[in-house]
N, C-alpha and C. Protein backbone atom coordinates (compact mmCIF):
# COMPACT_ATOMS: atom_id res chain seq x y z
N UNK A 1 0.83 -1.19 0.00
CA UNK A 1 0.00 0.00 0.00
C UNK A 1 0.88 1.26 0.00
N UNK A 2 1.77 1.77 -0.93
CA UNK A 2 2.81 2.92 -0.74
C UNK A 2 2.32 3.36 -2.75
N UNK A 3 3.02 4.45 -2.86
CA UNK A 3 2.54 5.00 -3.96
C UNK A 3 4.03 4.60 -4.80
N UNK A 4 4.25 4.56 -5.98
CA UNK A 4 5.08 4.36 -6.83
C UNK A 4 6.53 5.45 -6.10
N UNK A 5 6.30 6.73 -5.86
CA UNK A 5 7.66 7.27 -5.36
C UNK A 5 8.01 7.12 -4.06
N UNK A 6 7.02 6.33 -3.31
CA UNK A 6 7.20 5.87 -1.86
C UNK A 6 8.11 4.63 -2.07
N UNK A 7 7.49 3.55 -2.82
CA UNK A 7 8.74 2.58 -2.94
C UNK A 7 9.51 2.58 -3.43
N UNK A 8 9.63 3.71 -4.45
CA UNK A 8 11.07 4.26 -4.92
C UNK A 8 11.91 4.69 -4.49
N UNK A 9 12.13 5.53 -3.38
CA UNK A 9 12.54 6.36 -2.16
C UNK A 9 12.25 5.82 -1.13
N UNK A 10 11.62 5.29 -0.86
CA UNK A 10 10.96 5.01 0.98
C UNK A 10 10.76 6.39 1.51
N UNK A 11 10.13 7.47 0.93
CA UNK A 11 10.32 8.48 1.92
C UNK A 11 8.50 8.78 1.57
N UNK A 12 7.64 9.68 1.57
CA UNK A 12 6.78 10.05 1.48
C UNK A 12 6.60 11.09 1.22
N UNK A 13 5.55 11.20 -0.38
CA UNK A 13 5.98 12.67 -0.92
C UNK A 13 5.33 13.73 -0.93
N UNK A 14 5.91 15.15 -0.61
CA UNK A 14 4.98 15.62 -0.02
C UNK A 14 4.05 16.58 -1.06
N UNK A 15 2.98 16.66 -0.26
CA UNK A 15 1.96 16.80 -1.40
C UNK A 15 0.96 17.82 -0.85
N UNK A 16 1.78 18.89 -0.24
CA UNK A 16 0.92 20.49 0.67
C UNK A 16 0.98 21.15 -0.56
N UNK A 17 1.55 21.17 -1.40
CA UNK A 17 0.67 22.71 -2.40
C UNK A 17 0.19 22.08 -3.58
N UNK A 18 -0.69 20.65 -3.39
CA UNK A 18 -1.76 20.44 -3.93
C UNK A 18 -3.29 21.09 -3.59
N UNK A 19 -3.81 21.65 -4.44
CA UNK A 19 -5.12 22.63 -4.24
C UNK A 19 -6.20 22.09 -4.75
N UNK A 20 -7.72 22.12 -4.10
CA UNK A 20 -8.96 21.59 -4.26
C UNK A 20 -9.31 21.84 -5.78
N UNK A 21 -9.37 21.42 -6.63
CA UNK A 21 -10.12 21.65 -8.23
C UNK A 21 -11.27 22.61 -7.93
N UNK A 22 -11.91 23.47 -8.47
CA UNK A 22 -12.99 23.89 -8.49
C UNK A 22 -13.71 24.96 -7.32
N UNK A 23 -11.76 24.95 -6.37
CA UNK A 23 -12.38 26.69 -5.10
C UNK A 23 -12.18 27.34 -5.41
N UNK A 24 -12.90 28.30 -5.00
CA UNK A 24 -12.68 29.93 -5.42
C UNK A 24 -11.44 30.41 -4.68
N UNK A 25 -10.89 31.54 -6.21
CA UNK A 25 -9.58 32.10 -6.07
C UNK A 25 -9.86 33.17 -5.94
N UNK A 26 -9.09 34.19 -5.27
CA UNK A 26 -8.97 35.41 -5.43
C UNK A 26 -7.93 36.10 -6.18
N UNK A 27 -7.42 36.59 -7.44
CA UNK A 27 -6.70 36.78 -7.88
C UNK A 27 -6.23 38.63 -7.86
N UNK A 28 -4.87 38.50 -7.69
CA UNK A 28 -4.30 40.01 -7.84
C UNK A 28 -4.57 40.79 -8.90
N UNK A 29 -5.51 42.14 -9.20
CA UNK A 29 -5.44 42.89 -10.15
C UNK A 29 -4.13 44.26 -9.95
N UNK A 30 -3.53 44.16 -10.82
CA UNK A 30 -2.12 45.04 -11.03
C UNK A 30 -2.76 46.40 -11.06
N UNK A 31 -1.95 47.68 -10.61
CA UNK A 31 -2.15 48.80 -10.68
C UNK A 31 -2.45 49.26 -11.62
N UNK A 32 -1.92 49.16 -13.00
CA UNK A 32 -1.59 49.45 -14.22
C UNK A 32 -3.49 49.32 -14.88
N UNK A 33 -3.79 48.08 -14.45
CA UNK A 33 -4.98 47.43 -15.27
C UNK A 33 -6.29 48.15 -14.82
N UNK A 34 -5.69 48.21 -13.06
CA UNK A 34 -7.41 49.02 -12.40
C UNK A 34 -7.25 49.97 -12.56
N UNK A 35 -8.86 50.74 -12.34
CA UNK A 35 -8.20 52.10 -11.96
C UNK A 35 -8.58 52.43 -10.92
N UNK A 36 -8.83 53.30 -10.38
CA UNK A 36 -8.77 53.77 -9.24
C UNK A 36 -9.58 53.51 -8.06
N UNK A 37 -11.00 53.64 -8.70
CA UNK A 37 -11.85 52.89 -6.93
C UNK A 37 -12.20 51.54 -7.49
N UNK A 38 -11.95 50.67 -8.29
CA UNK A 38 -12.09 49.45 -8.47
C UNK A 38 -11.41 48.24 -7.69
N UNK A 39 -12.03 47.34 -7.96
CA UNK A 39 -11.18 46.44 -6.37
C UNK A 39 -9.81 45.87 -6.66
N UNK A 40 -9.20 45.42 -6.17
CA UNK A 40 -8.01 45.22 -5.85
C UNK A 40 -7.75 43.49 -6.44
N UNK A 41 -8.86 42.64 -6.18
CA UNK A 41 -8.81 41.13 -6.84
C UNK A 41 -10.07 41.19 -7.48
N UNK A 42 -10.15 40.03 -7.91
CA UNK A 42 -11.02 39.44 -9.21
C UNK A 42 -11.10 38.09 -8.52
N UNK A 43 -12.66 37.08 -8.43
CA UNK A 43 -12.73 36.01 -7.71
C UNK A 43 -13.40 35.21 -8.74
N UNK A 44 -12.46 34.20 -8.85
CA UNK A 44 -12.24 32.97 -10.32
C UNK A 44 -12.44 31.82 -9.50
N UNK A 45 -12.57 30.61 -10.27
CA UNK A 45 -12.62 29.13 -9.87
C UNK A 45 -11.44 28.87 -10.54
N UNK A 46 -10.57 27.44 -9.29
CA UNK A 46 -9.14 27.02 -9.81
C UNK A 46 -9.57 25.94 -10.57
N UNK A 47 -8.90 25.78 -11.59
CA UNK A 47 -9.37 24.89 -12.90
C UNK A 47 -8.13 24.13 -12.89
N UNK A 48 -7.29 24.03 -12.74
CA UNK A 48 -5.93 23.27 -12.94
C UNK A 48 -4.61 24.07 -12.63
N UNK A 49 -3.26 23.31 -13.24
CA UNK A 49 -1.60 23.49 -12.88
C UNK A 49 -1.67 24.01 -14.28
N UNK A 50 -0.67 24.78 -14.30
CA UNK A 50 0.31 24.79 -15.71
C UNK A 50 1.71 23.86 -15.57
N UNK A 51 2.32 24.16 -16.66
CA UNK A 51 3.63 23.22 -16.76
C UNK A 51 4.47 24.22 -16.18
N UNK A 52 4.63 25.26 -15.75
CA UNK A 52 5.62 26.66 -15.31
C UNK A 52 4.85 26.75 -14.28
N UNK A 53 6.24 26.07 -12.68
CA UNK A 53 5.69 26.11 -11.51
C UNK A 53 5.03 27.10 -10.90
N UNK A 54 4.11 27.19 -10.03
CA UNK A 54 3.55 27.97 -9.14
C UNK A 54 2.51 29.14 -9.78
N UNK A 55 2.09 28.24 -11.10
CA UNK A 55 1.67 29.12 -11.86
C UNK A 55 0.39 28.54 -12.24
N UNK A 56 -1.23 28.62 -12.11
CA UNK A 56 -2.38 27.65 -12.19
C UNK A 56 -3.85 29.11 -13.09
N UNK A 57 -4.11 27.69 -13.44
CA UNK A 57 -5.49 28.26 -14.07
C UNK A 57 -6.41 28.27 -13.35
N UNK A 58 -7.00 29.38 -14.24
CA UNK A 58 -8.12 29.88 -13.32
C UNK A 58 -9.28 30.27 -14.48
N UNK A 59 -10.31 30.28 -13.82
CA UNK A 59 -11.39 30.47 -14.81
C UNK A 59 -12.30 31.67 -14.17
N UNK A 60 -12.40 32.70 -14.97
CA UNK A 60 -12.79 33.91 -14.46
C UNK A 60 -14.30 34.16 -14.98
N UNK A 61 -15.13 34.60 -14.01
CA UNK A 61 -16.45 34.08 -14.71
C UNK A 61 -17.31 35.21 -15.14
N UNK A 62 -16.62 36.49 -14.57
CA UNK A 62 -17.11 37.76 -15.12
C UNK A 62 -16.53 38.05 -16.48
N UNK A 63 -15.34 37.55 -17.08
CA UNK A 63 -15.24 37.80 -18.28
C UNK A 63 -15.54 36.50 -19.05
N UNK A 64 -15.68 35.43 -18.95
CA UNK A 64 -15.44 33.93 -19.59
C UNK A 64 -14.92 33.83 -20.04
N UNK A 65 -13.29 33.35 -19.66
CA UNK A 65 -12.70 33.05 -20.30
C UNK A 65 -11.27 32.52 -18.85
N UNK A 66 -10.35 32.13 -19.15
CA UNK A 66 -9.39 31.31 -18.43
C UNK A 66 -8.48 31.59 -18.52
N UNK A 67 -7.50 32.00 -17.44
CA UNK A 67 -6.33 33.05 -17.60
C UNK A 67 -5.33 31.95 -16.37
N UNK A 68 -4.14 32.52 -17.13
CA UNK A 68 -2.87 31.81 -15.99
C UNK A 68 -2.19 33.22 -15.03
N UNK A 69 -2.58 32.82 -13.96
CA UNK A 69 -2.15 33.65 -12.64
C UNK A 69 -0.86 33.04 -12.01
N UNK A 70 -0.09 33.73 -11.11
CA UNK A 70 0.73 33.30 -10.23
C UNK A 70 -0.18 33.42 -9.13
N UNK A 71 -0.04 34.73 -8.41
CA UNK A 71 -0.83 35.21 -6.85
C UNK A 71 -2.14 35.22 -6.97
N UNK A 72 -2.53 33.74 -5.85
CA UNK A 72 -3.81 33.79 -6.02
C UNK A 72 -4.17 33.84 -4.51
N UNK A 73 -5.09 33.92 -3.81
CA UNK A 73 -5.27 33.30 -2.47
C UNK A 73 -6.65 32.34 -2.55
N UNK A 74 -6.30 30.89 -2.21
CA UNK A 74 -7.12 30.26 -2.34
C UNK A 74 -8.20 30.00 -1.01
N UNK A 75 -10.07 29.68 -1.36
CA UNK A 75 -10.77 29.61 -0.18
C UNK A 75 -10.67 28.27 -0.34
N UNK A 76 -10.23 27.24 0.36
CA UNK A 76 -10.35 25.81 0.22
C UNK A 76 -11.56 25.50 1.75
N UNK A 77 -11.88 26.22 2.40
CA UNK A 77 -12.53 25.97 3.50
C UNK A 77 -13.96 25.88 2.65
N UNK A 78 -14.53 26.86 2.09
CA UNK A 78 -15.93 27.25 1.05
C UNK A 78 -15.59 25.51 0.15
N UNK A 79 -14.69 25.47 -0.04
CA UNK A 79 -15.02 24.18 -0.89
C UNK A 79 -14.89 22.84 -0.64
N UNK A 80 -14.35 22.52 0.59
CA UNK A 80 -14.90 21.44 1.35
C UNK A 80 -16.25 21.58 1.61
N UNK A 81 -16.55 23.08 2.40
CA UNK A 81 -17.95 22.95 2.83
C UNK A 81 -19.06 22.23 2.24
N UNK A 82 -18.80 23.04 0.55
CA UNK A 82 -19.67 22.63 -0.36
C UNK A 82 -20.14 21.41 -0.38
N UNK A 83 -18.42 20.32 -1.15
CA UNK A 83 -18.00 19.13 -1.36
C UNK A 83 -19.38 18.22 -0.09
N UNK A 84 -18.65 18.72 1.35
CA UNK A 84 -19.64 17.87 2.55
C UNK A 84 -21.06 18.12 2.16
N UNK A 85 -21.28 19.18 2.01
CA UNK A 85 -23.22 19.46 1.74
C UNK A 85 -23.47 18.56 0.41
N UNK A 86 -22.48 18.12 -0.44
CA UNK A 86 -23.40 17.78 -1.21
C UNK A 86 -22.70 16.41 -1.22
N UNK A 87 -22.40 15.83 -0.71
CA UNK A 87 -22.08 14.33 -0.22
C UNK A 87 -23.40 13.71 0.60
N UNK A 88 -23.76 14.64 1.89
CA UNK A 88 -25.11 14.63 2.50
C UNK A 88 -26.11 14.83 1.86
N UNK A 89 -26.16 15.47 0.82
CA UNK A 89 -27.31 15.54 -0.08
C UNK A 89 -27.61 13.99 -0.37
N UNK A 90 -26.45 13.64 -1.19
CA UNK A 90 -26.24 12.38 -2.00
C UNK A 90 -27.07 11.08 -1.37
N UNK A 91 -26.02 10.55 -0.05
CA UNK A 91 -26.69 10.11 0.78
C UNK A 91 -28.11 9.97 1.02
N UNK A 92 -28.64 11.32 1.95
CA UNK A 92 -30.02 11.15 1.77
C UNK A 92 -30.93 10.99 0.55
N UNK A 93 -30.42 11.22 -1.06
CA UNK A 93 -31.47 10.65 -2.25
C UNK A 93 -31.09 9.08 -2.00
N UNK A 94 -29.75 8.62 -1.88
CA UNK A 94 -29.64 7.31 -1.76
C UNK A 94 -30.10 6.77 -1.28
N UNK A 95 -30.41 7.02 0.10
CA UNK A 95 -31.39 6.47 1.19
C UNK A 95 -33.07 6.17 0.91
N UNK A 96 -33.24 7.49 0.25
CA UNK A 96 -34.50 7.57 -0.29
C UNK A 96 -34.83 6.40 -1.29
N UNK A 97 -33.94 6.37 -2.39
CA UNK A 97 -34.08 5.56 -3.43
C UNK A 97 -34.27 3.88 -2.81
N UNK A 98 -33.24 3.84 -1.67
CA UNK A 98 -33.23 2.54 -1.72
C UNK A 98 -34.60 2.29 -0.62
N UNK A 99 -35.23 3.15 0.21
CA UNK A 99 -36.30 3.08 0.45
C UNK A 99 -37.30 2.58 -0.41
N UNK A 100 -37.18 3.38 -1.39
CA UNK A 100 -38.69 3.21 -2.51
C UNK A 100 -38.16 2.04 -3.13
N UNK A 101 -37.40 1.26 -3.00
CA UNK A 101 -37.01 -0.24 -3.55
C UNK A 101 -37.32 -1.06 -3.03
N UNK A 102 -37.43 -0.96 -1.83
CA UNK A 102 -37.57 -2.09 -0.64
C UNK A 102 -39.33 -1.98 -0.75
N UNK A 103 -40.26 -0.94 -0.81
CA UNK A 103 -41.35 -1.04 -0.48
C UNK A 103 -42.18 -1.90 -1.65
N UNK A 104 -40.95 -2.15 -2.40
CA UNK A 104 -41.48 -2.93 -4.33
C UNK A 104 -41.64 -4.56 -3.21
């Protein structure tokens, strides 16, 4: 039960700036781009990695379209939340369903 670079190494690899698919980002808008009383970030969904580290997509939903950011700050708390509410959702149709099976 070890992953391919665990029994390659024996060590365990670490895997902290892996990020939730699909939380909301907050991304840096540059001085240059805003202007003046406009806000400071722009709040996108993380869509994936690029191949040029530390660098991820994002999907921006006020313009549509998908842009590669560096500085983002990610909400990963909002997207567990979600993830749990709708696991419990799941569940209870499941429950339901297999209710209305049993009463056949």
């Amino acid at each position: 039960m070890k992953t391919p670079e665990e029994a390659f190494s024996d060590k365990r690899p670490n895997v902290g700036h892996f990020k939730i698919f699909g939380s909301s980002v907050y991304c840096h808008v540059t001085e240059d781009v805003r202007k003046k009383l406009e806000s400071t970030a722009k709040l996108g969904i993380f869509v994936g990695y690029t191949d040029t580290p530390h660098n991820y997509q994002v999907y921006l939903s006020t313009s549509q379209r998908t842009v590669v950011r560096k500085y983002l700050k990610f909400d990963e708390k909002k997207a567990m939340r979600v993830s749990l509410e709708r696991e419990l959702q799941l569940q209870v149709v499941e429950e339901l369903l297999v209710l209305k099976e049993d009463e056949r």
